[in-house]
PDB file of N, CA and C in Angstrom:
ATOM      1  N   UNK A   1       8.848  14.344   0.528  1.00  0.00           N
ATOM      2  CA  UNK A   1       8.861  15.785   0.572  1.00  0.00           C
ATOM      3  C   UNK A   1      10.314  16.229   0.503  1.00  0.00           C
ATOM      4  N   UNK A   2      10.749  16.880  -0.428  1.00  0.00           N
ATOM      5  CA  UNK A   2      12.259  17.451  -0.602  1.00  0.00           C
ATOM      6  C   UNK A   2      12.349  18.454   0.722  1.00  0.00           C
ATOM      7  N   UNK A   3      13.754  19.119   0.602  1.00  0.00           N
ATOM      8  CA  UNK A   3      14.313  19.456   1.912  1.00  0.00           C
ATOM      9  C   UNK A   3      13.480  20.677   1.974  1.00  0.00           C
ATOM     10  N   UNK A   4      13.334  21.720   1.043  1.00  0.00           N
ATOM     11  CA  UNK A   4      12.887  23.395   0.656  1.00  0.00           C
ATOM     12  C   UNK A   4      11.652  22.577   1.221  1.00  0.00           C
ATOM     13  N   UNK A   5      10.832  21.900   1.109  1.00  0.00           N
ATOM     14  CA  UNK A   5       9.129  21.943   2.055  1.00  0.00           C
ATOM     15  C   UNK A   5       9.100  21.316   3.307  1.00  0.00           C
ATOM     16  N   UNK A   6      10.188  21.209   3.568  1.00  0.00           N
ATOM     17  CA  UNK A   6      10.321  20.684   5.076  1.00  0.00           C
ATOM     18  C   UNK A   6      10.493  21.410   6.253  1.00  0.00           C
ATOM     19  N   UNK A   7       9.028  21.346   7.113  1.00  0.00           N
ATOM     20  CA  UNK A   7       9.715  22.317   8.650  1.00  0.00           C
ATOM     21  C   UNK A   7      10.484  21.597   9.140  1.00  0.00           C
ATOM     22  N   UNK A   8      11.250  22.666  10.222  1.00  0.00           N
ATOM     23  CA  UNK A   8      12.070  22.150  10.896  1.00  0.00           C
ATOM     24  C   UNK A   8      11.441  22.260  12.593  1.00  0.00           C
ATOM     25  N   UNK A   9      10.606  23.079  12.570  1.00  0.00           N
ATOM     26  CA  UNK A   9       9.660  23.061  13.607  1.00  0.00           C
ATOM     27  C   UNK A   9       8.302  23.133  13.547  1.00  0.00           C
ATOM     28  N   UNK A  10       7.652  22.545  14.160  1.00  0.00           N
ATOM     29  CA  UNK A  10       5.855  22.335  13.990  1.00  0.00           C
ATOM     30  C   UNK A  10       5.404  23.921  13.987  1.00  0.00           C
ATOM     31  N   UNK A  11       4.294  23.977  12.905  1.00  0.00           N
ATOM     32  CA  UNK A  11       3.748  25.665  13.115  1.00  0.00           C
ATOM     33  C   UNK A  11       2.185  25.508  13.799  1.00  0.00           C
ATOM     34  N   UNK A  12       2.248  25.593  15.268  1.00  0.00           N
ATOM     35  CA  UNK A  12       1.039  25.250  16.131  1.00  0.00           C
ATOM     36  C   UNK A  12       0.340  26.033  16.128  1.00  0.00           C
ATOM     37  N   UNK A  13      -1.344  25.812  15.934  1.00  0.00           N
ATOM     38  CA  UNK A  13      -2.443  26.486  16.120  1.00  0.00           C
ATOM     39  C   UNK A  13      -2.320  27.469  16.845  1.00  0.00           C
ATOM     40  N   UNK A  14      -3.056  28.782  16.890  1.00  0.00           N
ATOM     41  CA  UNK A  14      -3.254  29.816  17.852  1.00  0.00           C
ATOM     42  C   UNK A  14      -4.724  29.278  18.325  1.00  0.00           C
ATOM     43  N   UNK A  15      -5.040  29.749  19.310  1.00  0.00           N
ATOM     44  CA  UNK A  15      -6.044  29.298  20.572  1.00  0.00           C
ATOM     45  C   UNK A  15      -7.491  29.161  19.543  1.00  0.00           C
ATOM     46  N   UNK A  16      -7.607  30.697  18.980  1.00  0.00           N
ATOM     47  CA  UNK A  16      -8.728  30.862  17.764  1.00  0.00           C
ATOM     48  C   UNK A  16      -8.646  29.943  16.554  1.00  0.00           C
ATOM     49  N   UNK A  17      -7.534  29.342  15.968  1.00  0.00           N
ATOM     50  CA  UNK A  17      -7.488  28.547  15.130  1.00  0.00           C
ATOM     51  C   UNK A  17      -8.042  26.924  15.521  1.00  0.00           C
ATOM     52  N   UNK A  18      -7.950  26.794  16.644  1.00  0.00           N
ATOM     53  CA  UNK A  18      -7.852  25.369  17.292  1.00  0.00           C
ATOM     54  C   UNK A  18      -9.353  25.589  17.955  1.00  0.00           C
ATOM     55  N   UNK A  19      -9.787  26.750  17.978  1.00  0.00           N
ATOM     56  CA  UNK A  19     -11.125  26.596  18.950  1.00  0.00           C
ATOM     57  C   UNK A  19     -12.342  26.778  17.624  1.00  0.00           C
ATOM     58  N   UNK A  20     -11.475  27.255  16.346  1.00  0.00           N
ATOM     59  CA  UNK A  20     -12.776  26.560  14.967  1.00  0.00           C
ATOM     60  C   UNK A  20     -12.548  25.143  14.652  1.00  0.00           C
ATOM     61  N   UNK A  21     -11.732  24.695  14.920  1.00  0.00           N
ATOM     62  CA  UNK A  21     -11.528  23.285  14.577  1.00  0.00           C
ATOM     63  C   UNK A  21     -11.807  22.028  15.586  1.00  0.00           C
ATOM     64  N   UNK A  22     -12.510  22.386  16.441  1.00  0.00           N
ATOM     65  CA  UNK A  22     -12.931  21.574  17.438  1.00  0.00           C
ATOM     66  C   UNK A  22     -14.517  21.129  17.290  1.00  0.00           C
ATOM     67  N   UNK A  23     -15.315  21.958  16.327  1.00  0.00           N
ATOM     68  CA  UNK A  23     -16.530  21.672  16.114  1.00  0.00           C
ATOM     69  C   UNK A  23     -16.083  20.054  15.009  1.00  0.00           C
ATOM     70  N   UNK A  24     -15.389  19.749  14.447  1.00  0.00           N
ATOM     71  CA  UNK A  24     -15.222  18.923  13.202  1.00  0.00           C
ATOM     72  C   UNK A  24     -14.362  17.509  13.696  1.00  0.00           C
ATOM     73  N   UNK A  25     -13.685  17.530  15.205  1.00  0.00           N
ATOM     74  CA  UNK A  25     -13.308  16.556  15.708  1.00  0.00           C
ATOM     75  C   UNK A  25     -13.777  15.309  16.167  1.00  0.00           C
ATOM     76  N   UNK A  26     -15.005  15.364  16.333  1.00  0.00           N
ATOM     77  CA  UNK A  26     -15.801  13.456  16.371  1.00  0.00           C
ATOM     78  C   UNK A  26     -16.325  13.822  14.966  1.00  0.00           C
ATOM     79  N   UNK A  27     -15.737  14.220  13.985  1.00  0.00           N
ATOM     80  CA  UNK A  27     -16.513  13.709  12.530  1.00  0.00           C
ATOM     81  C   UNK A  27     -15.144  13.526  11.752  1.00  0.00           C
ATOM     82  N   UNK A  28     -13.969  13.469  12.393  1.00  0.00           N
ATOM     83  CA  UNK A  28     -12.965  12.894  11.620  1.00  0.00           C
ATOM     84  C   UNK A  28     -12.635  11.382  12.246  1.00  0.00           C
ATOM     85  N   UNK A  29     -12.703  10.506  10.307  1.00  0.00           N
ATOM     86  CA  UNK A  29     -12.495   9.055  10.545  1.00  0.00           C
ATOM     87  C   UNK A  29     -11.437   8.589  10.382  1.00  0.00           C
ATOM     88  N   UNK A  30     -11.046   6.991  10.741  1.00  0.00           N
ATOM     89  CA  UNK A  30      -9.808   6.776  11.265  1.00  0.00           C
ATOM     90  C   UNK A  30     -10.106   4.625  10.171  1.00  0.00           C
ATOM     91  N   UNK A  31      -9.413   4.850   9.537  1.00  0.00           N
ATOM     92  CA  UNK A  31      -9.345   3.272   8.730  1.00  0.00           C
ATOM     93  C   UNK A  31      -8.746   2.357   9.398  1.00  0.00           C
ATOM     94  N   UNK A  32      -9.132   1.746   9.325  1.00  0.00           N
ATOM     95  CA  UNK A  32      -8.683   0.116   9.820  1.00  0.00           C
ATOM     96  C   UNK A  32      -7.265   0.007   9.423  1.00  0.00           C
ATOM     97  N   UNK A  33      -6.545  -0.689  10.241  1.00  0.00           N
ATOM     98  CA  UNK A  33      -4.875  -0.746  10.060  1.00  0.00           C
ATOM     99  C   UNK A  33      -4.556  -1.471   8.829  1.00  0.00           C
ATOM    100  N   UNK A  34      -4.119  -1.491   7.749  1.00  0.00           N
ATOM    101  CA  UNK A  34      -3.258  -2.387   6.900  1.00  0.00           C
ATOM    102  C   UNK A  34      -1.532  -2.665   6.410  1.00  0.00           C
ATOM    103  N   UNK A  35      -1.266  -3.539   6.444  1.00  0.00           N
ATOM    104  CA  UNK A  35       0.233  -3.626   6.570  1.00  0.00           C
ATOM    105  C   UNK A  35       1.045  -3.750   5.230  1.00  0.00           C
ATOM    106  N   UNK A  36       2.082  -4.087   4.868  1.00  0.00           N
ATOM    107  CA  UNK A  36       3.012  -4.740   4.295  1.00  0.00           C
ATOM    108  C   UNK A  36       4.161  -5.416   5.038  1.00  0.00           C
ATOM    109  N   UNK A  37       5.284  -5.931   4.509  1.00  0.00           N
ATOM    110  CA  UNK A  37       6.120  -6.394   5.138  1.00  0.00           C
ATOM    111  C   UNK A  37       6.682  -5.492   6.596  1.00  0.00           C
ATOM    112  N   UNK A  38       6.864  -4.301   5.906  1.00  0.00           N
ATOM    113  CA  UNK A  38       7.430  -3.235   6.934  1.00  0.00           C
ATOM    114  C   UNK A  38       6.796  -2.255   7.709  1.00  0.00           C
ATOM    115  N   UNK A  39       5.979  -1.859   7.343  1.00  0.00           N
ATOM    116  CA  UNK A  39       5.062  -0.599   7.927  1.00  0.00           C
ATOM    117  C   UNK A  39       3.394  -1.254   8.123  1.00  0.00           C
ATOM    118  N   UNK A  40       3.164  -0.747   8.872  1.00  0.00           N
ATOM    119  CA  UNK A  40       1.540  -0.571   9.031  1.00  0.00           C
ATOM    120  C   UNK A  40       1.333   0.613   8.557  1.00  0.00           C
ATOM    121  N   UNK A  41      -0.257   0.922   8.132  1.00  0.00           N
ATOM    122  CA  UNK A  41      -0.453   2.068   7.531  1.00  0.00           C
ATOM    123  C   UNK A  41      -2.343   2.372   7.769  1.00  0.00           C
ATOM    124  N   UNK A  42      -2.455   3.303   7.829  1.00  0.00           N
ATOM    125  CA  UNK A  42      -4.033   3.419   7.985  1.00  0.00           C
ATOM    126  C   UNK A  42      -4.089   4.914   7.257  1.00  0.00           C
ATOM    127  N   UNK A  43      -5.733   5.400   6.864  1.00  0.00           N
ATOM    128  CA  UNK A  43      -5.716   6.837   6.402  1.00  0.00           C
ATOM    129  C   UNK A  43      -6.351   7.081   7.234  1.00  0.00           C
ATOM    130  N   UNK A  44      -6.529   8.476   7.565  1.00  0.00           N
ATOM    131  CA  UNK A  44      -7.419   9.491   8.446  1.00  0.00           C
ATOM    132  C   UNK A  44      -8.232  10.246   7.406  1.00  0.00           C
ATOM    133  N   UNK A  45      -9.626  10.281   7.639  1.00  0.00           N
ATOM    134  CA  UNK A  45     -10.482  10.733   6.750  1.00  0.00           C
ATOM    135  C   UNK A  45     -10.837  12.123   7.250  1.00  0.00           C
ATOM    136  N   UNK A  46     -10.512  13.674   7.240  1.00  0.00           N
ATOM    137  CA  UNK A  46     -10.746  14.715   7.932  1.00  0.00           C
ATOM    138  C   UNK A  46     -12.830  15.129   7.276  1.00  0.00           C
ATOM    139  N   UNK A  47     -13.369  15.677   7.591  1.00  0.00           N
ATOM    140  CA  UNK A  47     -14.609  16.413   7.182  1.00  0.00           C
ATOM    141  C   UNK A  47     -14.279  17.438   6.507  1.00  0.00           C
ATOM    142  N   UNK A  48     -14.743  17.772   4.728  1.00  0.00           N
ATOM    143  CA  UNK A  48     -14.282  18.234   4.089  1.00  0.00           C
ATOM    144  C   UNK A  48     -14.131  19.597   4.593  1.00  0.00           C
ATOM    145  N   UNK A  49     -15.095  20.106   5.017  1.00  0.00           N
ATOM    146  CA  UNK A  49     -15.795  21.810   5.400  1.00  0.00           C
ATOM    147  C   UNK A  49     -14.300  21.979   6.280  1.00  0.00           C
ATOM    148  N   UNK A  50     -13.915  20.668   6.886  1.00  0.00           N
ATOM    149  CA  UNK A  50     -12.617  21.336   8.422  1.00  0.00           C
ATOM    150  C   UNK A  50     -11.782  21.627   6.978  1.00  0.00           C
ATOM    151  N   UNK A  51     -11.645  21.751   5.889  1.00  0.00           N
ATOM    152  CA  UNK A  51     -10.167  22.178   4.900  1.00  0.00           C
ATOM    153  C   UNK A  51     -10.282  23.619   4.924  1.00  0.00           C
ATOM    154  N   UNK A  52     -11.735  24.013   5.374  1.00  0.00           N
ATOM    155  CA  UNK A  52     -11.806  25.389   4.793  1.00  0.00           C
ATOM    156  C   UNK A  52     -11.724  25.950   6.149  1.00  0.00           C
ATOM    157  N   UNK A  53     -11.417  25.615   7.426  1.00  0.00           N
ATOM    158  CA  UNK A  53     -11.083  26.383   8.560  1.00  0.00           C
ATOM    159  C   UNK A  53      -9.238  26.130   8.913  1.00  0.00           C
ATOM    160  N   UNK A  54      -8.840  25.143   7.914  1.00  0.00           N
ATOM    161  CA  UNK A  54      -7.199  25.308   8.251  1.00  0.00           C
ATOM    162  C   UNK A  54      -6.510  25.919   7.926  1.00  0.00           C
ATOM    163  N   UNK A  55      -5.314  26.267   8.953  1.00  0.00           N
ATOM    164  CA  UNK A  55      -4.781  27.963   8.107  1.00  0.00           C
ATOM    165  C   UNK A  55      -3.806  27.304   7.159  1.00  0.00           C
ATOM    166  N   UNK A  56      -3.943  28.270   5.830  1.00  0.00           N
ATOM    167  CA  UNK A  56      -3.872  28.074   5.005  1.00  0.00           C
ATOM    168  C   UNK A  56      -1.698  27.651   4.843  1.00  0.00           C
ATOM    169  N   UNK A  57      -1.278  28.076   5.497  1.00  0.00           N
ATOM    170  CA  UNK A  57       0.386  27.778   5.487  1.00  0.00           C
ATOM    171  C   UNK A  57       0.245  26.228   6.168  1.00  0.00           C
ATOM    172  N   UNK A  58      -0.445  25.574   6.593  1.00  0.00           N
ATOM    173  CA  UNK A  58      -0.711  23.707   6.370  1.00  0.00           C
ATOM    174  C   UNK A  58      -0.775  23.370   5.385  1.00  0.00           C
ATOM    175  N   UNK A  59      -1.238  23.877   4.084  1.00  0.00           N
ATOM    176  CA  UNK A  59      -1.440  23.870   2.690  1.00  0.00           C
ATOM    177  C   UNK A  59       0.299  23.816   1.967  1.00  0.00           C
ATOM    178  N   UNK A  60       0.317  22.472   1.200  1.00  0.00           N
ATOM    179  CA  UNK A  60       1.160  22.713  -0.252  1.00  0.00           C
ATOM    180  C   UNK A  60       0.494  23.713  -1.748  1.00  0.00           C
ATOM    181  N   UNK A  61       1.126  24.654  -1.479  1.00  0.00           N
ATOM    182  CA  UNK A  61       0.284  25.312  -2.541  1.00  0.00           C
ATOM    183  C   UNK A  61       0.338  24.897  -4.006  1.00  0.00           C
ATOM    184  N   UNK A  62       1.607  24.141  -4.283  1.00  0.00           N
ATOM    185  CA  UNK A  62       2.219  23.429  -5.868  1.00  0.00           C
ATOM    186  C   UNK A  62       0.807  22.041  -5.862  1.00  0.00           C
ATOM    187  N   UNK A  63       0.503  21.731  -4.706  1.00  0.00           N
ATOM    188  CA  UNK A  63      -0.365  20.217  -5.191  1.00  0.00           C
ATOM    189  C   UNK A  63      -1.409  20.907  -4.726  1.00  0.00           C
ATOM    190  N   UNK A  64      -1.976  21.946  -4.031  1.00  0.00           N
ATOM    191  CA  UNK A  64      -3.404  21.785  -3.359  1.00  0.00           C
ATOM    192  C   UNK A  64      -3.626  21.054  -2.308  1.00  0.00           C
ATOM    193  N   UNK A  65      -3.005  20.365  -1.360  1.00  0.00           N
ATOM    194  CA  UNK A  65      -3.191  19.651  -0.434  1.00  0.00           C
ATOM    195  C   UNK A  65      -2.432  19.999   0.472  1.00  0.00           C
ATOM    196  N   UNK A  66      -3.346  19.425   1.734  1.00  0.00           N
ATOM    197  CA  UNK A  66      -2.131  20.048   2.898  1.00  0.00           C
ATOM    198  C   UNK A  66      -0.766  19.147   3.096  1.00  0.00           C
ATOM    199  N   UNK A  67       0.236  19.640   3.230  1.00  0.00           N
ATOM    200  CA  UNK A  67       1.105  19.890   3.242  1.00  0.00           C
ATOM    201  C   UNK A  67       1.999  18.356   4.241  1.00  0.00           C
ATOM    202  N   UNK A  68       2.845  18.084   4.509  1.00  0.00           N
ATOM    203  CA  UNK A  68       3.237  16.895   5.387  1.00  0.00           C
ATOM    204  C   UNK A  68       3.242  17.263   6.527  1.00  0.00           C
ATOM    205  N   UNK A  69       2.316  16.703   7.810  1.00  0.00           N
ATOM    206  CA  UNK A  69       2.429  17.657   8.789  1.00  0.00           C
ATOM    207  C   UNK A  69       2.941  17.139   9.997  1.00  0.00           C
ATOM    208  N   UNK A  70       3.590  17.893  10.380  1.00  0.00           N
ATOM    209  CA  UNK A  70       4.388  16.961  11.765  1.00  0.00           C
ATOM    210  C   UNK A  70       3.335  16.996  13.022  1.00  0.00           C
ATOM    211  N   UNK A  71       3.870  15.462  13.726  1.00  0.00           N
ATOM    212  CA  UNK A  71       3.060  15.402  14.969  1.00  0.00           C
ATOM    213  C   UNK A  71       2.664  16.172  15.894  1.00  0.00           C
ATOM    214  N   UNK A  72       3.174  17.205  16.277  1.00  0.00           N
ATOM    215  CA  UNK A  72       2.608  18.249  16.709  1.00  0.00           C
ATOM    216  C   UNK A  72       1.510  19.160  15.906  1.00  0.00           C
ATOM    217  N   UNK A  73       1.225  19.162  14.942  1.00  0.00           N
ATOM    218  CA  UNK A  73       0.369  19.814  14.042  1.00  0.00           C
ATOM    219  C   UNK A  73      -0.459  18.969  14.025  1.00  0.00           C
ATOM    220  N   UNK A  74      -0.431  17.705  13.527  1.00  0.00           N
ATOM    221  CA  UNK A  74      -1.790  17.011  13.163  1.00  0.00           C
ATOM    222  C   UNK A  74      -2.500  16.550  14.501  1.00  0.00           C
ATOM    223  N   UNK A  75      -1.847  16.473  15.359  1.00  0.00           N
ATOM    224  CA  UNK A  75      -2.254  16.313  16.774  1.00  0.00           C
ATOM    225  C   UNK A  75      -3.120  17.584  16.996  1.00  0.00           C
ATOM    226  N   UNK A  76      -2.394  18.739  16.725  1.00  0.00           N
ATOM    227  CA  UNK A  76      -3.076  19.789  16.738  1.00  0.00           C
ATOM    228  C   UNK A  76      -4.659  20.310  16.124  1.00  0.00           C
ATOM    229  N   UNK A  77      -4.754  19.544  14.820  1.00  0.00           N
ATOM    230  CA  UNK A  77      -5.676  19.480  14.258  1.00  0.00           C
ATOM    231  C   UNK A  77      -7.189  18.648  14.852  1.00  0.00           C
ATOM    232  N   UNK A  78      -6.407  18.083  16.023  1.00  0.00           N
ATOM    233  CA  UNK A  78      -7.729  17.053  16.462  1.00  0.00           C
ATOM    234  C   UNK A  78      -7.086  15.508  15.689  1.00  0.00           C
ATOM    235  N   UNK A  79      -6.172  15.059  15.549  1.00  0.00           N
ATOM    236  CA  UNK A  79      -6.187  13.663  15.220  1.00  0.00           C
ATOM    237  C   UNK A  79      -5.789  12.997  15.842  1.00  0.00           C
ATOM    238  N   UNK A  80      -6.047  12.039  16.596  1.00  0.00           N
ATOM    239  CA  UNK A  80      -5.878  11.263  17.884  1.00  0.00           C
ATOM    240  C   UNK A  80      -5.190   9.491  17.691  1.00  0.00           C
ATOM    241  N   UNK A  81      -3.889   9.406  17.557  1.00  0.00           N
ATOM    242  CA  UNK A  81      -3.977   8.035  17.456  1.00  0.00           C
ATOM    243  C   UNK A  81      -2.321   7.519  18.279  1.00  0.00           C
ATOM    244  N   UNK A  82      -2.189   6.877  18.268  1.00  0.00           N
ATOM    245  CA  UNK A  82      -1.124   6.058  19.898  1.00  0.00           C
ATOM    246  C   UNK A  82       0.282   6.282  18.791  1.00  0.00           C
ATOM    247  N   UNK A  83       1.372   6.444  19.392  1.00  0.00           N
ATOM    248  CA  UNK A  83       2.347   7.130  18.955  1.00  0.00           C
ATOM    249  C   UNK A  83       2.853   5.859  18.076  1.00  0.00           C
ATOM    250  N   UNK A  84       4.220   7.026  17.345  1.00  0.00           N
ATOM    251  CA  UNK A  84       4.695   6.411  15.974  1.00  0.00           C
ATOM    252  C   UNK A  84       4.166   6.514  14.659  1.00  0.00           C
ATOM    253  N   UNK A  85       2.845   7.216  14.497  1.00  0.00           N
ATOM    254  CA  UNK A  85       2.487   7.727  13.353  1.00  0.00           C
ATOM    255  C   UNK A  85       2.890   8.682  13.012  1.00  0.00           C
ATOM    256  N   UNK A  86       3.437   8.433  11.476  1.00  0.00           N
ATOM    257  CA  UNK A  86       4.041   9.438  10.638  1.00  0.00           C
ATOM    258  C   UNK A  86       2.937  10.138   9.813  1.00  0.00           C
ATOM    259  N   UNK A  87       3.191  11.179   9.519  1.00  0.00           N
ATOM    260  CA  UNK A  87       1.882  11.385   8.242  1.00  0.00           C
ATOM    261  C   UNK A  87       3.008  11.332   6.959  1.00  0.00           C
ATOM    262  N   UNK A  88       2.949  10.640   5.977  1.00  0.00           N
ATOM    263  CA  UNK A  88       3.841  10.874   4.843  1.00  0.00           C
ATOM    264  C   UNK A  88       3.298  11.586   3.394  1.00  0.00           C
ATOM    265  N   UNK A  89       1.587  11.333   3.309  1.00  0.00           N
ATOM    266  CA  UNK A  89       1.175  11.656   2.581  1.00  0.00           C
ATOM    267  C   UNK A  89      -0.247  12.335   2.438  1.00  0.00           C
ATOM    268  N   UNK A  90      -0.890  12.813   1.692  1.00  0.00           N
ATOM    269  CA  UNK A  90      -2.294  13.162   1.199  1.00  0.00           C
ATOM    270  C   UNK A  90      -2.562  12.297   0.143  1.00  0.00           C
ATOM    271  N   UNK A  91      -3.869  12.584   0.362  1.00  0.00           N
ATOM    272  CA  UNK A  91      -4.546  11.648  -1.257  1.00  0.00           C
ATOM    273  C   UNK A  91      -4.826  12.936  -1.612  1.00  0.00           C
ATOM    274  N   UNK A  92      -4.337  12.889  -2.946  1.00  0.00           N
ATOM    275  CA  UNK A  92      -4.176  14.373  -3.709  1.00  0.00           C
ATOM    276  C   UNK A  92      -5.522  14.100  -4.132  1.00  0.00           C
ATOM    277  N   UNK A  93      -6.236  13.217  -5.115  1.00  0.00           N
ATOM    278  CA  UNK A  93      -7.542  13.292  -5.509  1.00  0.00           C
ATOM    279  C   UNK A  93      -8.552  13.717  -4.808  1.00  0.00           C
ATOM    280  N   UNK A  94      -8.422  13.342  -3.353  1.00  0.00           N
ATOM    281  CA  UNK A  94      -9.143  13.699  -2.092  1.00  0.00           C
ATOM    282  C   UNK A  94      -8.418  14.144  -1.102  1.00  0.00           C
ATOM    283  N   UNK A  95      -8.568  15.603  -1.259  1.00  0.00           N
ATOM    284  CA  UNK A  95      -7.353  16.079  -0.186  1.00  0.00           C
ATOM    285  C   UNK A  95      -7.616  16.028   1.198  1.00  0.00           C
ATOM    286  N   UNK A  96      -8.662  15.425   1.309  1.00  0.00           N
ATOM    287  CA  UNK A  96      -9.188  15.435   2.872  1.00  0.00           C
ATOM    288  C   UNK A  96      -8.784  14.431   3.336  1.00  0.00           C
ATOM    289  N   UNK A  97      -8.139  13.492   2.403  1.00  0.00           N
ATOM    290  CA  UNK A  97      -7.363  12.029   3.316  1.00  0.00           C
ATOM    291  C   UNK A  97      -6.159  12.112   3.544  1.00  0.00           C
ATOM    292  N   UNK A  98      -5.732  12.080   5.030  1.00  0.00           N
ATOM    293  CA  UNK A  98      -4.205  11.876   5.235  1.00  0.00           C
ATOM    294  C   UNK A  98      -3.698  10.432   5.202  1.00  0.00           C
ATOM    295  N   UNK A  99      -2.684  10.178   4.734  1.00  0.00           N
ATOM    296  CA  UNK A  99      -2.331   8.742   4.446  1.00  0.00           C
ATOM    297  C   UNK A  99      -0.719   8.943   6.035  1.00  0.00           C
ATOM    298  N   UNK A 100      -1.392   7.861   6.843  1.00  0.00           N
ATOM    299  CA  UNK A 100       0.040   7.767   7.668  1.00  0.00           C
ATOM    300  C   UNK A 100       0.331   6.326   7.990  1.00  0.00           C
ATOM    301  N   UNK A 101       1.294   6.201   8.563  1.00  0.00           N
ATOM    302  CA  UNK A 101       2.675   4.558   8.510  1.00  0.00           C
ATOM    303  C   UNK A 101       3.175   4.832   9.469  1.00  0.00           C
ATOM    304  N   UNK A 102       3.509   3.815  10.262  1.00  0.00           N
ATOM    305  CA  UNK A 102       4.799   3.680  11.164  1.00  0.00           C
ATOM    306  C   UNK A 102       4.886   1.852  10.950  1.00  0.00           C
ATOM    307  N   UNK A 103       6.392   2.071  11.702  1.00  0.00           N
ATOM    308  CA  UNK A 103       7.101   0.844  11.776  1.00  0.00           C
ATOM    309  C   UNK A 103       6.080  -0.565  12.131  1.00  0.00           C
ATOM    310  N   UNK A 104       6.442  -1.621  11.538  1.00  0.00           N
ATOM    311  CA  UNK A 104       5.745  -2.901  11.992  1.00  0.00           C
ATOM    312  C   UNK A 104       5.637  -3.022  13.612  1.00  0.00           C
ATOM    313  N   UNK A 105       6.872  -3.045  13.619  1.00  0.00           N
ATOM    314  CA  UNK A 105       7.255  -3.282  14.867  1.00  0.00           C
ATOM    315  C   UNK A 105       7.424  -2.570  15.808  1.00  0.00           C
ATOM    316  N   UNK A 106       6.884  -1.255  15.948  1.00  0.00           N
ATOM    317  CA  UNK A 106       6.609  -0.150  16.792  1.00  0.00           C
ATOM    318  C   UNK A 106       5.883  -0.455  17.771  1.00  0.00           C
ATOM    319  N   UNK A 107       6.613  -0.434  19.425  1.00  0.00           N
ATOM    320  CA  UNK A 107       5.565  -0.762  20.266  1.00  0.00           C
ATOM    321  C   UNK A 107       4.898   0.715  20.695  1.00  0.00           C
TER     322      UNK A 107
END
């Protein structure tokens, strides 16, 4: 993500935003870990219908997908997983998959 789409601070749910997005939280899935030399990496599979309750400034509007979202946001969203996950990417074909990595060696 170049510098111009980068926050510099998380843009957190309002109470009403976070209290539609709580119906869709045990229906978002979580992939099995896979590695390379350096990173581990897994995707998060969101429920398509939750794209159409996120506010829309989570959204890259140039690709259609949401946007790179910092840990405070995707946490925000309902995604639950033990620290050091980065989100770096979307699967643009399927914008409902977040693709995230952290270090091998991250305890």
């Amino acid at each position: 993500m170049d510098a111009k789409h980068r926050r510099k601070q998380p843009r957190l749910l309002t109470e009403t935003e976070r209290a539609r997005l709580d119906e869709f939280q045990d229906s978002i899935h979580y992939s099995s870990r896979y590695s390379d030399d350096n990173f581990e990496y897994r995707h998060v599979t969101l429920p398509k219908n939750m794209l159409k309750v996120i506010p829309k400034d989570y959204f890259d509007t140039e690709r259609g997908t949401l946007r790179i979202l910092m840990e405070d946001e995707w946490r925000g969203l309902g995604i639950t997983q033990s620290l050091g996950w980065e989100h770096y990417d979307t699967h643009a074909p399927e914008p409902h998959i977040l693709l995230f990595k952290r270090t091998k060696d991250y305890n």
